[in-house]
PDB file of N, CA and C in Angstrom:
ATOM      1  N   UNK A   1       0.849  -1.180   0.000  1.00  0.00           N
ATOM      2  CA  UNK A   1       0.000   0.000   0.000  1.00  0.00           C
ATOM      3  C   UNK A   1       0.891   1.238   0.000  1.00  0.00           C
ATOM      4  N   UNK A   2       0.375   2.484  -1.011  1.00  0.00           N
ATOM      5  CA  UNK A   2       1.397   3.224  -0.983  1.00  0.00           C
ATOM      6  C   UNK A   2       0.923   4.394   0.288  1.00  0.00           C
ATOM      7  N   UNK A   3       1.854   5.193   0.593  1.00  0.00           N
ATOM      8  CA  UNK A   3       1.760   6.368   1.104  1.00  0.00           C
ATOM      9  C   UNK A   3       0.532   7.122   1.470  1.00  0.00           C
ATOM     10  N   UNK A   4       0.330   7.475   0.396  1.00  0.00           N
ATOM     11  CA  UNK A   4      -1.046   7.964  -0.029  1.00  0.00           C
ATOM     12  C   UNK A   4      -2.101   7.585   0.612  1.00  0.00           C
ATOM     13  N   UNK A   5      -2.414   6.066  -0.061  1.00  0.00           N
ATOM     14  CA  UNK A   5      -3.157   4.852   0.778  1.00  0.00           C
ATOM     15  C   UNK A   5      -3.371   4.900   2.465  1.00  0.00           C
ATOM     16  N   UNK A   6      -2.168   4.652   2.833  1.00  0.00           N
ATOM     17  CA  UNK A   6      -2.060   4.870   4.123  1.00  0.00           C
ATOM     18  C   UNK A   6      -2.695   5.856   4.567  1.00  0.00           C
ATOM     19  N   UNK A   7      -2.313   6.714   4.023  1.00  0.00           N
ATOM     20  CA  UNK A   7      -2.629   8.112   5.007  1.00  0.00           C
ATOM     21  C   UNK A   7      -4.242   7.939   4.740  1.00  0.00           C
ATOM     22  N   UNK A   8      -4.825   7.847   3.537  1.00  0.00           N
ATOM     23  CA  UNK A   8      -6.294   7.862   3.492  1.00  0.00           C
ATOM     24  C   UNK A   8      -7.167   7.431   4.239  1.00  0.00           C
ATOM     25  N   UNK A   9      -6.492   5.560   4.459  1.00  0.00           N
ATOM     26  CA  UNK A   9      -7.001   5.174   5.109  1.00  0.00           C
ATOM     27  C   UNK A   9      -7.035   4.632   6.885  1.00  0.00           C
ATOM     28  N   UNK A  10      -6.086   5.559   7.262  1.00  0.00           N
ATOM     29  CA  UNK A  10      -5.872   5.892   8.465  1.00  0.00           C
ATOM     30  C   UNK A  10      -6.604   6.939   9.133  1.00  0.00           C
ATOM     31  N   UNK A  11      -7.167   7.967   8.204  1.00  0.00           N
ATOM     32  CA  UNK A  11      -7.816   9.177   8.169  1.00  0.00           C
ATOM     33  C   UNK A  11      -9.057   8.827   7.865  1.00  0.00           C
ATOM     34  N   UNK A  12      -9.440   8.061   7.742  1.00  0.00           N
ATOM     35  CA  UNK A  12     -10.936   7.483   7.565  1.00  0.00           C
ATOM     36  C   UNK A  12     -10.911   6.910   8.904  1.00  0.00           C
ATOM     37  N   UNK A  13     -10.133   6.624   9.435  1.00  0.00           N
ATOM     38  CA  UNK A  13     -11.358   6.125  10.642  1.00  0.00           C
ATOM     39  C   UNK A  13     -11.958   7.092  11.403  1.00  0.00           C
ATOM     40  N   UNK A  14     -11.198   8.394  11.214  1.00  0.00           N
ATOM     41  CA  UNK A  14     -11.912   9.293  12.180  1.00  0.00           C
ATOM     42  C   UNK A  14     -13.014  10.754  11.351  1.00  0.00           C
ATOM     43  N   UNK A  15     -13.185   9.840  10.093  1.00  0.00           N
ATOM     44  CA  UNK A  15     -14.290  10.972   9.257  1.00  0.00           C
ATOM     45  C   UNK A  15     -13.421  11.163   7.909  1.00  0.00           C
ATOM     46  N   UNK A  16     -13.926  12.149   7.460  1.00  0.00           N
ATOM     47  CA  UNK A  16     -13.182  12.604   6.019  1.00  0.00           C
ATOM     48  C   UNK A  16     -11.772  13.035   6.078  1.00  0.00           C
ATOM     49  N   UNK A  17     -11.060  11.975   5.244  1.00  0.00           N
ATOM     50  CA  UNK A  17      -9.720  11.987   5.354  1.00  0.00           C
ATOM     51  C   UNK A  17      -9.013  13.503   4.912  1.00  0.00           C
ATOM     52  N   UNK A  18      -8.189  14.026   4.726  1.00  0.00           N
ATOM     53  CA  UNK A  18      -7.321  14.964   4.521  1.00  0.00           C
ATOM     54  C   UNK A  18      -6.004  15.009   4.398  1.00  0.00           C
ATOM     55  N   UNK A  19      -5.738  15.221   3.169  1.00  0.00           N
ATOM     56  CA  UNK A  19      -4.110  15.193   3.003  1.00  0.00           C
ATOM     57  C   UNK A  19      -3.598  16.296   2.904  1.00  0.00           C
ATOM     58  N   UNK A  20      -2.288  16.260   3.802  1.00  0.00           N
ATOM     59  CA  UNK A  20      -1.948  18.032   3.487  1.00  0.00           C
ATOM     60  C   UNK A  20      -0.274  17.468   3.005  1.00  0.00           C
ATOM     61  N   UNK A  21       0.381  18.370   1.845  1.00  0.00           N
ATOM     62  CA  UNK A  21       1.743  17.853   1.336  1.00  0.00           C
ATOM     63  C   UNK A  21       2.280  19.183   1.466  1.00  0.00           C
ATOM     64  N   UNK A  22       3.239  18.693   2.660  1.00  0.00           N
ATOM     65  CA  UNK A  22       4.546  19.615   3.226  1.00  0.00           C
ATOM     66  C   UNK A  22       5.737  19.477   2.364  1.00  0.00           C
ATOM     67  N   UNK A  23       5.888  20.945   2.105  1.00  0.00           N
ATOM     68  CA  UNK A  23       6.915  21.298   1.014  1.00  0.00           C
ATOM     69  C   UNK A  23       7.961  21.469   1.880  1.00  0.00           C
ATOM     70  N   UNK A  24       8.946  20.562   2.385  1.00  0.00           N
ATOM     71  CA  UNK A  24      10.072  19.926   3.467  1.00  0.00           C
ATOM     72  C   UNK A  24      11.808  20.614   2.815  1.00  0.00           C
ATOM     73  N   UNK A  25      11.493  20.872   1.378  1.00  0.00           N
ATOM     74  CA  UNK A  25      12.687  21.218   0.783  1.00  0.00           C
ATOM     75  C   UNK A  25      12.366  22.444   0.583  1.00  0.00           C
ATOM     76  N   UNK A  26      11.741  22.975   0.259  1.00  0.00           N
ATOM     77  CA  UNK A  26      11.781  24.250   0.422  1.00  0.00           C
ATOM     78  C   UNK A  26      11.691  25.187   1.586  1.00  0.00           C
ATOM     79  N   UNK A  27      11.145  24.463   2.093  1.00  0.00           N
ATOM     80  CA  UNK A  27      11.286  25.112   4.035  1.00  0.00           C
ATOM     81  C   UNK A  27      12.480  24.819   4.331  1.00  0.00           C
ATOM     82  N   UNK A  28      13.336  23.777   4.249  1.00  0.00           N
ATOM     83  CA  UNK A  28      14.561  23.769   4.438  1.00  0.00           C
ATOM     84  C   UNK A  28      15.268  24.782   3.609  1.00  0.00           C
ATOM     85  N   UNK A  29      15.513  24.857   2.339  1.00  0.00           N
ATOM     86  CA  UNK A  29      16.333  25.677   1.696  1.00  0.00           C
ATOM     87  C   UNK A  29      16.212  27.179   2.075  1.00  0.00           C
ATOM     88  N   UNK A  30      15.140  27.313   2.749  1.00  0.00           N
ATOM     89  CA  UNK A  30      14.667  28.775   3.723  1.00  0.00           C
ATOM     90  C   UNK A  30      15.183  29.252   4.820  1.00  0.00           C
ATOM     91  N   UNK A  31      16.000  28.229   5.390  1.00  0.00           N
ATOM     92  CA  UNK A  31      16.266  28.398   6.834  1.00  0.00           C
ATOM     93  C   UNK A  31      15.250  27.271   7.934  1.00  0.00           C
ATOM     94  N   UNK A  32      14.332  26.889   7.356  1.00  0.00           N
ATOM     95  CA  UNK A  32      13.359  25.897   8.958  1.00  0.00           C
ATOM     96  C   UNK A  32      14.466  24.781   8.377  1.00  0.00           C
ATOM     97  N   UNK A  33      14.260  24.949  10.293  1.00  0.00           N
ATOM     98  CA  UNK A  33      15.444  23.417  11.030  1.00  0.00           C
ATOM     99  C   UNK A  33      14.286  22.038  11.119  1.00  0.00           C
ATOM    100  N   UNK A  34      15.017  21.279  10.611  1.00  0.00           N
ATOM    101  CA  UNK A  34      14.432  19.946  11.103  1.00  0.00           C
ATOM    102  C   UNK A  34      15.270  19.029  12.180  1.00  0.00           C
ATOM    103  N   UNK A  35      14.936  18.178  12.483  1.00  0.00           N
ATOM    104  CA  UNK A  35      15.883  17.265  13.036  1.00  0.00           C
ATOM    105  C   UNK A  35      15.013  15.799  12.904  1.00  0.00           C
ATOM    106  N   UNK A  36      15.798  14.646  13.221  1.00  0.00           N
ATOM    107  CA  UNK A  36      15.146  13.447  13.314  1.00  0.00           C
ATOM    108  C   UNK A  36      15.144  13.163  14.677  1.00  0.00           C
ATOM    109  N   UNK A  37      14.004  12.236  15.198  1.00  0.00           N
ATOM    110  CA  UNK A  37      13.933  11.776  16.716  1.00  0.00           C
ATOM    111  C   UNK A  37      14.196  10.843  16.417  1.00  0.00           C
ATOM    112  N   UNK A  38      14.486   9.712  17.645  1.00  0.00           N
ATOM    113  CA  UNK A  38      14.953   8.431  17.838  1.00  0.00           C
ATOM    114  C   UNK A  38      14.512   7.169  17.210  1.00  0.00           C
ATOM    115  N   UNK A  39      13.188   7.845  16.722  1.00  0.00           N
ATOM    116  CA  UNK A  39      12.385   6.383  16.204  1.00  0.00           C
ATOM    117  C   UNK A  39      12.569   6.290  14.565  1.00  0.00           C
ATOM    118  N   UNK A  40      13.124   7.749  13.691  1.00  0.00           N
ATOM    119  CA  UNK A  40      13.345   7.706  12.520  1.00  0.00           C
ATOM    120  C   UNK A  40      12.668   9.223  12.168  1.00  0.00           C
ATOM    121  N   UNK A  41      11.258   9.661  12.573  1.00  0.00           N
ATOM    122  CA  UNK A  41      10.969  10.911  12.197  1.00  0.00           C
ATOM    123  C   UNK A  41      11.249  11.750  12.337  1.00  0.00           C
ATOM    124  N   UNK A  42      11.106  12.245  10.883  1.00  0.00           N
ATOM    125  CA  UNK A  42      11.601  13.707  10.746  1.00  0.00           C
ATOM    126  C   UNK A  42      10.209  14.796  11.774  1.00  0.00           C
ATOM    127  N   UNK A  43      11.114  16.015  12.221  1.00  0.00           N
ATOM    128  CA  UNK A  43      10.100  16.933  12.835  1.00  0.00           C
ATOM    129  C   UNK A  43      10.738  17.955  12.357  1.00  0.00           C
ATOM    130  N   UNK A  44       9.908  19.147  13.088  1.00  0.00           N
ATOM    131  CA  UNK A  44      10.160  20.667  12.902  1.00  0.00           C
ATOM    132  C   UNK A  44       9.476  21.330  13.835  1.00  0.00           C
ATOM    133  N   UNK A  45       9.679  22.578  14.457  1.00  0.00           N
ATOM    134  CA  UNK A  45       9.109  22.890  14.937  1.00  0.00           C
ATOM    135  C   UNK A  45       7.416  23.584  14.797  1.00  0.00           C
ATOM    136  N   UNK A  46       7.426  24.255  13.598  1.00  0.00           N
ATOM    137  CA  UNK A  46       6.120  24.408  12.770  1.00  0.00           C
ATOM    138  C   UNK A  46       6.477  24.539  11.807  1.00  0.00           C
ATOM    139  N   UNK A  47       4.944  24.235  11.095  1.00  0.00           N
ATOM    140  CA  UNK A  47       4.972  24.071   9.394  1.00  0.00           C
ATOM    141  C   UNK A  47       3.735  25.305   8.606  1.00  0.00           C
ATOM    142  N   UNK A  48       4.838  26.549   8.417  1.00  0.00           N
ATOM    143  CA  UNK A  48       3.937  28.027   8.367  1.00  0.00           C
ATOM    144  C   UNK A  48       2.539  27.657   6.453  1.00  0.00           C
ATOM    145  N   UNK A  49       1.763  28.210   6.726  1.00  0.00           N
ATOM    146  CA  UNK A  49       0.651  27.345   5.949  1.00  0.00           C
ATOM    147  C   UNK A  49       1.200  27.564   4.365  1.00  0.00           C
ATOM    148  N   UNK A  50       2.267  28.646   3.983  1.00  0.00           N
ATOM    149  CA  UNK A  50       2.241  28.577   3.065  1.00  0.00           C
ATOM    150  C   UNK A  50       3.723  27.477   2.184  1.00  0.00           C
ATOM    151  N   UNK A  51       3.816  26.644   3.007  1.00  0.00           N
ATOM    152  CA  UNK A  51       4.405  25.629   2.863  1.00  0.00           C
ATOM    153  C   UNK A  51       3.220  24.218   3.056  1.00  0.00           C
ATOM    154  N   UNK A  52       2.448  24.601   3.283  1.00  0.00           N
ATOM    155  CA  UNK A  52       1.344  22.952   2.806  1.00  0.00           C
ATOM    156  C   UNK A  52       0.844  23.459   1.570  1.00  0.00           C
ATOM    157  N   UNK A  53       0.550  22.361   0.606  1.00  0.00           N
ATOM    158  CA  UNK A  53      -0.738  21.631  -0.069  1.00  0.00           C
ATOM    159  C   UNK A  53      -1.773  21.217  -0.202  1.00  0.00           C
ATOM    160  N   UNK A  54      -3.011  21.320  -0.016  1.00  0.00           N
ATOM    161  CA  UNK A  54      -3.956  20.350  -0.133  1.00  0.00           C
ATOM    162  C   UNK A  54      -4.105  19.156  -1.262  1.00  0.00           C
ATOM    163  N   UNK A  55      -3.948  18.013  -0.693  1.00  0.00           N
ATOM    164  CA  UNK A  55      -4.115  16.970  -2.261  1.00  0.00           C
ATOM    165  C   UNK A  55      -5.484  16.872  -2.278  1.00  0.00           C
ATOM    166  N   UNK A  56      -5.554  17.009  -3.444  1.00  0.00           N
ATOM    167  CA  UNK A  56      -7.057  16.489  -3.921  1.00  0.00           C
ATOM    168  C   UNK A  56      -7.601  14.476  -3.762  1.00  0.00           C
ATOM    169  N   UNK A  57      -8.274  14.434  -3.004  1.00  0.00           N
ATOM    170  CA  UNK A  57      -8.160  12.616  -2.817  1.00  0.00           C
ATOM    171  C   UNK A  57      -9.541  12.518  -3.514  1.00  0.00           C
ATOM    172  N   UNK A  58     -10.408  12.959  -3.837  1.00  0.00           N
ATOM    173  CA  UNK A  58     -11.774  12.963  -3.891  1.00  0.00           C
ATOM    174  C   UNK A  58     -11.838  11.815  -4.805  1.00  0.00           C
ATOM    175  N   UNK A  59     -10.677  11.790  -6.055  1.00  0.00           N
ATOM    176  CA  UNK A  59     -10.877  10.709  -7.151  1.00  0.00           C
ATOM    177  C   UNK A  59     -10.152   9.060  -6.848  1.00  0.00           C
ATOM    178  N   UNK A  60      -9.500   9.011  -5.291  1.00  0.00           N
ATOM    179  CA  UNK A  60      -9.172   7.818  -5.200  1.00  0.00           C
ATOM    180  C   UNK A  60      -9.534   7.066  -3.948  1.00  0.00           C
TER     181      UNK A  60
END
């Protein structure tokens, strides 16, 4: 199952799913710090809105 998938259907259990796609390289090439925690994920401290996406899922 890809990515996508996942997220959809992880987001369905709690109502209408929502995907938001964080533009991670360009916030980086800006100056926002990331770091990784212990378990593998990446974080940041915030993600300012004009660095998300909305994906359109409606057709899958």
């Amino acid at each position: 199952m890809g990515r996508r998938r996942t997220a959809l259907a992880v987001g369905a259990r709690y109502g209408v799913p929502v995907i938001l796609e964080v533009h991670a390289r360009r916030m980086h090439r800006q100056g926002h710090a990331f770091f990784v925690a212990e378990n593998g994920v990446w974080l940041t401290d915030a993600v300012p809105a004009e660095y998300l996406e909305l994906i359109d899922t409606r057709a899958e």
